[in-house]
Protein backbone atom coordinates (compact mmCIF):
# COMPACT_ATOMS: atom_id res chain seq x y z
CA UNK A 1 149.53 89.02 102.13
CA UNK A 2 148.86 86.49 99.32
CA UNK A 3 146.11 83.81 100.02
CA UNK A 4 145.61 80.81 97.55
CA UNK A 5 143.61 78.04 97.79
CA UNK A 6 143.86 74.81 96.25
CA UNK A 7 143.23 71.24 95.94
CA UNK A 8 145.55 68.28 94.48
CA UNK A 9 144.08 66.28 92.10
CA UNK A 10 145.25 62.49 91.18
CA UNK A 11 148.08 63.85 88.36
CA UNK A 12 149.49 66.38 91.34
CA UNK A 13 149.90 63.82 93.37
CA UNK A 14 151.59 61.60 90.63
CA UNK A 15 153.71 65.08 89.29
CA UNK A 16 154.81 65.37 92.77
CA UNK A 17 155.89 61.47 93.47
CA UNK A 18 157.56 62.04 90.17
CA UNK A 19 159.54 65.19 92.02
CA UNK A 20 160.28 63.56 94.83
CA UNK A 21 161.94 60.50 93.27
CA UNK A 22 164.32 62.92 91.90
CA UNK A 23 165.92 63.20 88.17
CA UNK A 24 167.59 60.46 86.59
CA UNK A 25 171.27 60.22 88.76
CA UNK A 26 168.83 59.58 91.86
CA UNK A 27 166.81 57.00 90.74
CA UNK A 28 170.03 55.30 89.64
CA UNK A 29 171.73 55.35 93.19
CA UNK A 30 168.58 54.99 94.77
CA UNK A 31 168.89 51.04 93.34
CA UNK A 32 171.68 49.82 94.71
CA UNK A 33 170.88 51.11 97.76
CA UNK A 34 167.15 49.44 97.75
CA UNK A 35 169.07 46.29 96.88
CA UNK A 36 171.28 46.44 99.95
CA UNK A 37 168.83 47.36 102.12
CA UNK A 38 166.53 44.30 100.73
CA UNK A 39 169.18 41.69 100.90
CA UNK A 40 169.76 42.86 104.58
CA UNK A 41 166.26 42.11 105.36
CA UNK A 42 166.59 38.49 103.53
CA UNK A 43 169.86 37.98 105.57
CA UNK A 44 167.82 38.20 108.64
CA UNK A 45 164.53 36.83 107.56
CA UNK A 46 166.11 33.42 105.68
CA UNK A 47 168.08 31.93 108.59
CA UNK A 48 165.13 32.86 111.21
CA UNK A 49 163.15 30.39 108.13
CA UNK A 50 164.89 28.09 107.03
CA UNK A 51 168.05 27.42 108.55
CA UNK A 52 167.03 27.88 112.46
CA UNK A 53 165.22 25.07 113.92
CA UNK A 54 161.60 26.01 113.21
CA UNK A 55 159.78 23.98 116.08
CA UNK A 56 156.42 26.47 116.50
CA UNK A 57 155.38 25.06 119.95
CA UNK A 58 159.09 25.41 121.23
CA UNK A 59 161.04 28.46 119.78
CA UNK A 60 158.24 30.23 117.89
CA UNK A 61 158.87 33.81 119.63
CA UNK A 62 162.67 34.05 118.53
CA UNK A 63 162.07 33.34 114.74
CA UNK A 64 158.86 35.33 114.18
CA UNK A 65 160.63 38.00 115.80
CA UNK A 66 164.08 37.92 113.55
CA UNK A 67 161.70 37.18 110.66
CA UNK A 68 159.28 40.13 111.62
CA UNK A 69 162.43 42.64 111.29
CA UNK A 70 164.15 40.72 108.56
CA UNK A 71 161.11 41.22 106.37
CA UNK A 72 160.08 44.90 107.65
CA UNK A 73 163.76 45.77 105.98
CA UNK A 74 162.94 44.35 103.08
CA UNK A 75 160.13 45.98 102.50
CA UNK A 76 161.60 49.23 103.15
CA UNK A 77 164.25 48.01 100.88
CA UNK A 78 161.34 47.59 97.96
CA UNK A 79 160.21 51.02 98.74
CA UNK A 80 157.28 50.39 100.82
CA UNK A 81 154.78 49.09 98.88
CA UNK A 82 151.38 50.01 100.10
CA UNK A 83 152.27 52.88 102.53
CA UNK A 84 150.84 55.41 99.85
CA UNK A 85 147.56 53.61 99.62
CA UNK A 86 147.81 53.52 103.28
CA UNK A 87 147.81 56.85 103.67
CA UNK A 88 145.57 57.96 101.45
CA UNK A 89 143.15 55.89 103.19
CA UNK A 90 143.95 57.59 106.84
CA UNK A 91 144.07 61.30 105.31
CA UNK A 92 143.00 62.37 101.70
CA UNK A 93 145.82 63.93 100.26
CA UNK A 94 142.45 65.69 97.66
CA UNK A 95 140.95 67.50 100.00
CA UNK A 96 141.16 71.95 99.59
CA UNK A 97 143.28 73.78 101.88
CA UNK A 98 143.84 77.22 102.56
CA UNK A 99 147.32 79.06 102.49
CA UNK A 100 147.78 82.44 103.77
CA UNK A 101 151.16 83.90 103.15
CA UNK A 102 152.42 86.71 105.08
CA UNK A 103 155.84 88.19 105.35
CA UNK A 104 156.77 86.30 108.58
CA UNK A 105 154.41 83.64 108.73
CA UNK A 106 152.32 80.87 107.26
CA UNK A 107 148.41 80.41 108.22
CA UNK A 108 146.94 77.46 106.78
CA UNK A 109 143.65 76.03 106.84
CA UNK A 110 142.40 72.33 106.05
CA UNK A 111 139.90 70.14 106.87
CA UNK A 112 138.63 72.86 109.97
CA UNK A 113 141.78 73.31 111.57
CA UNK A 114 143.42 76.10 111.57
CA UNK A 115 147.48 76.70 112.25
CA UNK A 116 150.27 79.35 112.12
CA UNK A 117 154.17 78.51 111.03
CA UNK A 118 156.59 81.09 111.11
CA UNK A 119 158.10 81.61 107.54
CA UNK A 120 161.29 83.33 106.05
CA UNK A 121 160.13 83.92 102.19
CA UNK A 122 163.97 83.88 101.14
CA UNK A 123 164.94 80.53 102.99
CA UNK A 124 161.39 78.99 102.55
CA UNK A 125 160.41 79.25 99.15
CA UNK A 126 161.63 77.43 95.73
CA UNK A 127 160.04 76.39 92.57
CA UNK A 128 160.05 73.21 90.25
CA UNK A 129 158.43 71.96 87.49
CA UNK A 130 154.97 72.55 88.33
CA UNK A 131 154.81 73.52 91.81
CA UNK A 132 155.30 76.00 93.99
CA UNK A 133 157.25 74.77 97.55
CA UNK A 134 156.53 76.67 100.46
CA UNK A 135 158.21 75.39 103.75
CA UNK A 136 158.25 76.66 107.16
CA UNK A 137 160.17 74.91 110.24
CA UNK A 138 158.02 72.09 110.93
CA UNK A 139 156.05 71.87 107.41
CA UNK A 140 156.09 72.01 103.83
CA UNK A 141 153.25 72.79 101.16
CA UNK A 142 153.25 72.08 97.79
CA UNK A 143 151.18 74.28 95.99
CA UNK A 144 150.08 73.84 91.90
CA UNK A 145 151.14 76.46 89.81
CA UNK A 146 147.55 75.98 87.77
CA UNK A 147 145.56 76.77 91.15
CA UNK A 148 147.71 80.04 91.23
CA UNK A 149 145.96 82.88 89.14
CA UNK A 150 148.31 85.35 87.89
CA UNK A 151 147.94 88.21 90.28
CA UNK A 152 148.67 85.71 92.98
CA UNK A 153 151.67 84.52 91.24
CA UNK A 154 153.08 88.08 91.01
CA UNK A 155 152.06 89.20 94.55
CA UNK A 156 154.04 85.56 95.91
CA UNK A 157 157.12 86.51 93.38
CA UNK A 158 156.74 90.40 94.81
CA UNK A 159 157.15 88.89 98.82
CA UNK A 160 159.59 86.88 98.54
CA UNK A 161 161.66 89.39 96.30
CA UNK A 162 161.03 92.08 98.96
CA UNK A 163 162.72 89.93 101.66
CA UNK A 164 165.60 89.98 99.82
CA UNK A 165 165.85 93.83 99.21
CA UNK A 166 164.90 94.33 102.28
CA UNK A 167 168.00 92.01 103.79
CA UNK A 168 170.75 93.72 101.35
CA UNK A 169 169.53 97.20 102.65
CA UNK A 170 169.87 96.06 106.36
CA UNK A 171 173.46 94.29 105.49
CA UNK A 172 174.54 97.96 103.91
CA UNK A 173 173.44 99.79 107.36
CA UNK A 174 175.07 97.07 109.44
CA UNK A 175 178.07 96.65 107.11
CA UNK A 176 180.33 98.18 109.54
CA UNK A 177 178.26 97.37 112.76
CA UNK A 178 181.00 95.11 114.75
CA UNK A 179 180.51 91.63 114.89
CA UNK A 180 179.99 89.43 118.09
CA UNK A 181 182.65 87.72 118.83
CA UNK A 182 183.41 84.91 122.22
CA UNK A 183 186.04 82.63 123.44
CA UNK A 184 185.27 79.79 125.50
CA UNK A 185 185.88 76.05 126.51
CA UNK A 186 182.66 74.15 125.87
CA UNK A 187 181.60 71.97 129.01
CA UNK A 188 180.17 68.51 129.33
CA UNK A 189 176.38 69.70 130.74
CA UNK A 190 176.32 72.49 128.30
CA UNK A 191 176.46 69.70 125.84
CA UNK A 192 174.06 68.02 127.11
CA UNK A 193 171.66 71.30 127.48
CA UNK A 194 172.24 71.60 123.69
CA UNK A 195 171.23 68.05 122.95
CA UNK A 196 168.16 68.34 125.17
CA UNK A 197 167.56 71.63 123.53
CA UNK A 198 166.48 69.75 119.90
CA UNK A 199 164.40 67.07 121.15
CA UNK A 200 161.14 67.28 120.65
CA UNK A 201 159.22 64.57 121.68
CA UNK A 202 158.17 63.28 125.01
CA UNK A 203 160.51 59.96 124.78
CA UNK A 204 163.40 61.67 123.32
CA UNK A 205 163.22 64.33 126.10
CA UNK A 206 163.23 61.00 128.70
CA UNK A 207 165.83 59.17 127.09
CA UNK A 208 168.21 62.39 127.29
CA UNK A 209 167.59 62.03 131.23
CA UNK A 210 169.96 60.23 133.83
CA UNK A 211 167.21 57.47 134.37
CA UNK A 212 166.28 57.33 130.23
CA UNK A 213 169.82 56.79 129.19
CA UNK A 214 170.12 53.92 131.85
CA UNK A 215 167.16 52.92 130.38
CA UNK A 216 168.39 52.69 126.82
CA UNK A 217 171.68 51.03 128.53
CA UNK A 218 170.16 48.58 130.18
CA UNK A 219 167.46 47.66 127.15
CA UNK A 220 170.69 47.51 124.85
CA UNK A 221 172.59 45.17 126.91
CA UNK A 222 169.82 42.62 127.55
CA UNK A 223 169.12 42.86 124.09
CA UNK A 224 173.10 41.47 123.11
CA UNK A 225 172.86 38.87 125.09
CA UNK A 226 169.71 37.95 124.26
CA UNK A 227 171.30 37.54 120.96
CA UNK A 228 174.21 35.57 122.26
CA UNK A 229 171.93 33.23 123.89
CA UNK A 230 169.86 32.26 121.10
CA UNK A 231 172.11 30.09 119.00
CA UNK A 232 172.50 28.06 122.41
CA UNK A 233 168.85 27.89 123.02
CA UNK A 234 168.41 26.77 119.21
CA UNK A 235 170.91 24.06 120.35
CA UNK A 236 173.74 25.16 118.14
CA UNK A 237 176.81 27.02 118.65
CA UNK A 238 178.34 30.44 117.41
CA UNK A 239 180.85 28.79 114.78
CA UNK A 240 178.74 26.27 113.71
CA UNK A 241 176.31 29.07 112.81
CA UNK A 242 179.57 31.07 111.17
CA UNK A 243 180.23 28.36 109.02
CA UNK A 244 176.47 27.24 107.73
CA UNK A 245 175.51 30.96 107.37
CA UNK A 246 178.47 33.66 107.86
CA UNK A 247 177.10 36.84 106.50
CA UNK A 248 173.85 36.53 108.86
CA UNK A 249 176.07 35.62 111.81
CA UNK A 250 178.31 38.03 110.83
CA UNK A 251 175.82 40.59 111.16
CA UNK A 252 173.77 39.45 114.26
CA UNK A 253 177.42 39.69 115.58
CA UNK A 254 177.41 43.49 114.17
CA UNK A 255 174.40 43.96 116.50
CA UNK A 256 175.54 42.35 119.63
CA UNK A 257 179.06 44.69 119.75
CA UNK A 258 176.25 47.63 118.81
CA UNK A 259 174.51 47.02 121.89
CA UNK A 260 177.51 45.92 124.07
CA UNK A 261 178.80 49.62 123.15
CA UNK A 262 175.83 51.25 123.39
CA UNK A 263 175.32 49.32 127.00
CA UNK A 264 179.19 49.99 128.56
CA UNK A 265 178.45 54.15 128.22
CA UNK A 266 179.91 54.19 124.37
CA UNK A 267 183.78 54.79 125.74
CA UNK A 268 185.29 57.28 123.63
CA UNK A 269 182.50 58.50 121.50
CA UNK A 270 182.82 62.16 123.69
CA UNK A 271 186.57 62.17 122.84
CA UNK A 272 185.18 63.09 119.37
CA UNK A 273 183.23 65.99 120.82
CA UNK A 274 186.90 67.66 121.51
CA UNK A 275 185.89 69.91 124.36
CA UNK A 276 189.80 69.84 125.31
CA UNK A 277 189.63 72.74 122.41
CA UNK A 278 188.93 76.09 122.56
CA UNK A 279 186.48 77.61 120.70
CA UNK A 280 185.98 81.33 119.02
CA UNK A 281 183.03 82.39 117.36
CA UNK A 282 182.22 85.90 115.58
CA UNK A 283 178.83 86.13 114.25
CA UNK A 284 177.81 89.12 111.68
CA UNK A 285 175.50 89.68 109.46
CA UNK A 286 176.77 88.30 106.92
CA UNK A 287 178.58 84.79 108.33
CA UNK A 288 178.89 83.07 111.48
CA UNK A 289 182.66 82.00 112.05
CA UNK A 290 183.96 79.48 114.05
CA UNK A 291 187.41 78.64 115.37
CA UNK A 292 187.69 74.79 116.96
CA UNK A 293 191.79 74.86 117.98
CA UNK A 294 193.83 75.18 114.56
CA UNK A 295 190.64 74.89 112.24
CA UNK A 296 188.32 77.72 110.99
CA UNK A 297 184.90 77.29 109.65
CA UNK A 298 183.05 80.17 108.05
CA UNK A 299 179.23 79.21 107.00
CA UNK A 300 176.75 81.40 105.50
CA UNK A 301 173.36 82.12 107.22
CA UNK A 302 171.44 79.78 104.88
CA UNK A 303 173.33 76.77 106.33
CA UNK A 304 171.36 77.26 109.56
CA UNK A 305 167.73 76.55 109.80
CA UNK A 306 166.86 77.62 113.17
CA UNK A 307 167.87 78.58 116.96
CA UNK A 308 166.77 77.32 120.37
CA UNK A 309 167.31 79.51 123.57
CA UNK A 310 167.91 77.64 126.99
CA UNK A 311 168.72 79.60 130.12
CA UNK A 312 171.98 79.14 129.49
CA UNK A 313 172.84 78.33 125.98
CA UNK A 314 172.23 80.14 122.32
CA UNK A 315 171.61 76.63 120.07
CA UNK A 316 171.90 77.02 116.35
CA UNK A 317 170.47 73.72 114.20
CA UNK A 318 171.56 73.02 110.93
CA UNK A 319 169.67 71.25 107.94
CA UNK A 320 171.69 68.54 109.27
CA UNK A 321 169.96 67.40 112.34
CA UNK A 322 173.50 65.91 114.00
CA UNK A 323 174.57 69.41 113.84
CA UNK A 324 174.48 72.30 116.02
CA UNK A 325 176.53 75.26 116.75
CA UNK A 326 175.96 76.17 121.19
CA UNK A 327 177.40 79.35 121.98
CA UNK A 328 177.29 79.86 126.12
CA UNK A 329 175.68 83.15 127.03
CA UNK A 330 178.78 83.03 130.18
CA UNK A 331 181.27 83.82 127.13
CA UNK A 332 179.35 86.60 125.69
CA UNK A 333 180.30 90.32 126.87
CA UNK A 334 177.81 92.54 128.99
CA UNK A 335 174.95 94.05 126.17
CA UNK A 336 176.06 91.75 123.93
CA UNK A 337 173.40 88.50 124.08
CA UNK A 338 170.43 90.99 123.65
CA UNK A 339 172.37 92.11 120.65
CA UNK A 340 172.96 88.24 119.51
CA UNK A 341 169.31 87.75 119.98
CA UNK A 342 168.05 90.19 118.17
CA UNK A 343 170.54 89.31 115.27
CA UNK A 344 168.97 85.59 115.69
CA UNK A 345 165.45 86.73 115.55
CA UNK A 346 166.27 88.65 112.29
CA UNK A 347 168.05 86.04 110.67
CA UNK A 348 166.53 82.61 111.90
CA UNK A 349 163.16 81.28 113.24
CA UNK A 350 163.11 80.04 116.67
CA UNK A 351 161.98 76.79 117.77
């Protein structure tokens, strides 16, 4: 067990803005990008301005809306000037905390609270420039190598170098342990279990219902033809608006089909789920395999950043959030998910 305690002082905070920028390659694809974003926001905040009738007593809700969201883009186009000094105001970023490190887990202490992570030292620990980064699942600390004294240092190097001896003994041992391997036909509600599975908060959880997602179908649709009604309640016309200003029309037309699709059920988007395939999986120690019809995919254990167990359903998640890999416990031999979830509770933490 290694426990530091530190406190970041105004150059941290600055050395660490300076690391999360990125060398120089980001910065320099990180301004086009700004500048698209931006002129978004001024293609939705000009017309709502200047080229929609601005009559404040008659149509005052439509353009301070569009203008609201035009210029809300454009400042997260200019890379939100402010929000730092905003919150730095709501929570001091200065204040000491408390970082125990065990071999599994994370207890940290700050400002009289007191809470646990579970940590893998291996997958959750990396160093650069002047920090050390420590991240669990759901949190990430960044700790000053000059608030580190040097037995610290070596005892933090010493635990996360055990982990990995520790792993290459237990893939020796299990070397030729057979893998677990299924077949299966992913289903429809399955699917949908797995979705469900990530979600985390209490609206996401809704919207994944029956009644949330004809929420979210209905709020979509009104939405589109609220759109389509407002050139007519401006007293103009859809190509007169094309022709005085076509890339904003052009993309308040982007956002109508949006919510037109979004609103009809999004036809076809399941087709790309391809549950017409079958699907083989073999998961070892050392890789987790997977067969989708003609196409193989074999991905190392440090693509995967935790698991989720449902009655039904083994969910791994991916750094990429999109991404999961949902292997039925109905396609898994007899003795063989208490073997998979042992292997998952070795390799991954669990939401």
């Amino acid at each position: 067990m290694v426990t530091i305690r530190y406190s970041l002082s105004r150059e941290d905070i600055a050395e660490l803005e300076a690391v999360r920028r990125g060398g120089l390659l980001s910065r320099i694809l990180r301004i086009p990008a700004a500048a698209f974003i931006g002129l978004i926001g001024l293609a939705m905040a000009w017309p709502a301005i200047f080229v929609f009738p601005w009559h404040p007593w008659n149509h005052w809700f439509g353009n301070l809306a569009i203008a609201s969201v035009g210029f809300f883009v454009l400042w997260i186009g200019l890379d939100m000037p402010g929000l730092k000094w905003l919150s730095e105001r709501l929570s001091d970023p200065c204040t000491e905390s408390e970082v125990q490190l065990y071999e599994g887990k994370i207890v940290c202490s700050c400002r009289g609270k007191t809470r646990q992570f579970r940590w893998f030292p291996r997958r959750g620990f990396r160093e650069k420039g002047k920090f050390f980064f420590v991240r669990a699942f759901d949190a990430e600390f960044a700790i000053p190598k000059h608030a580190v004294t040097q037995d610290q240092e070596r005892r933090l190097r010493e635990l996360v170098q055990r982990e990995i001896v520790q792993l290459k003994t237990v893939q020796q041992d299990r070397a030729c342990a057979d893998a677990i391997e299924c077949s299966f036909f992913l289903t429809q509600d399955e699917l949908n279990e797995a979705s469900a599975a990530r979600q985390r908060s209490f609206l996401e959880r809704w919207l994944s219902t029956r009644r949330g997602r004809r929420f979210g179908q209905a709020l979509c649709g009104l939405g589109a033809l609220l759109l389509l009604w407002l050139p007519a309640h401006f007293g103009k016309s859809w190509a007169e608006e094309f022709r005085t200003e076509p890339g904003a029309t052009a993309f308040l037309m982007g956002v109508v089909l949006l919510g037109l699709f979004v609103a009809a059920g999004s036809p076809g988007l399941k087709a790309l789920n391809h549950l017409d395939l079958q699907r083989r999986i073999r998961i070892s120690d050392q890789f987790v395999e997977e067969t989708r019809g003609a196409r193989t995919s074999t991905h190392p254990w440090k693509r995967f950043f935790s698991y989720h167990e449902t009655p039904n359903l083994f969910v791994l998640h991916t750094q990429i959030v999109v991404q999961i890999l949902t292997i039925p416990k109905r396609a898994l031999l007899p003795g063989c998910e208490e073997k998979l979830r042992a292997l998952l509770d070795r390799k991954l933490p669990r939401q």
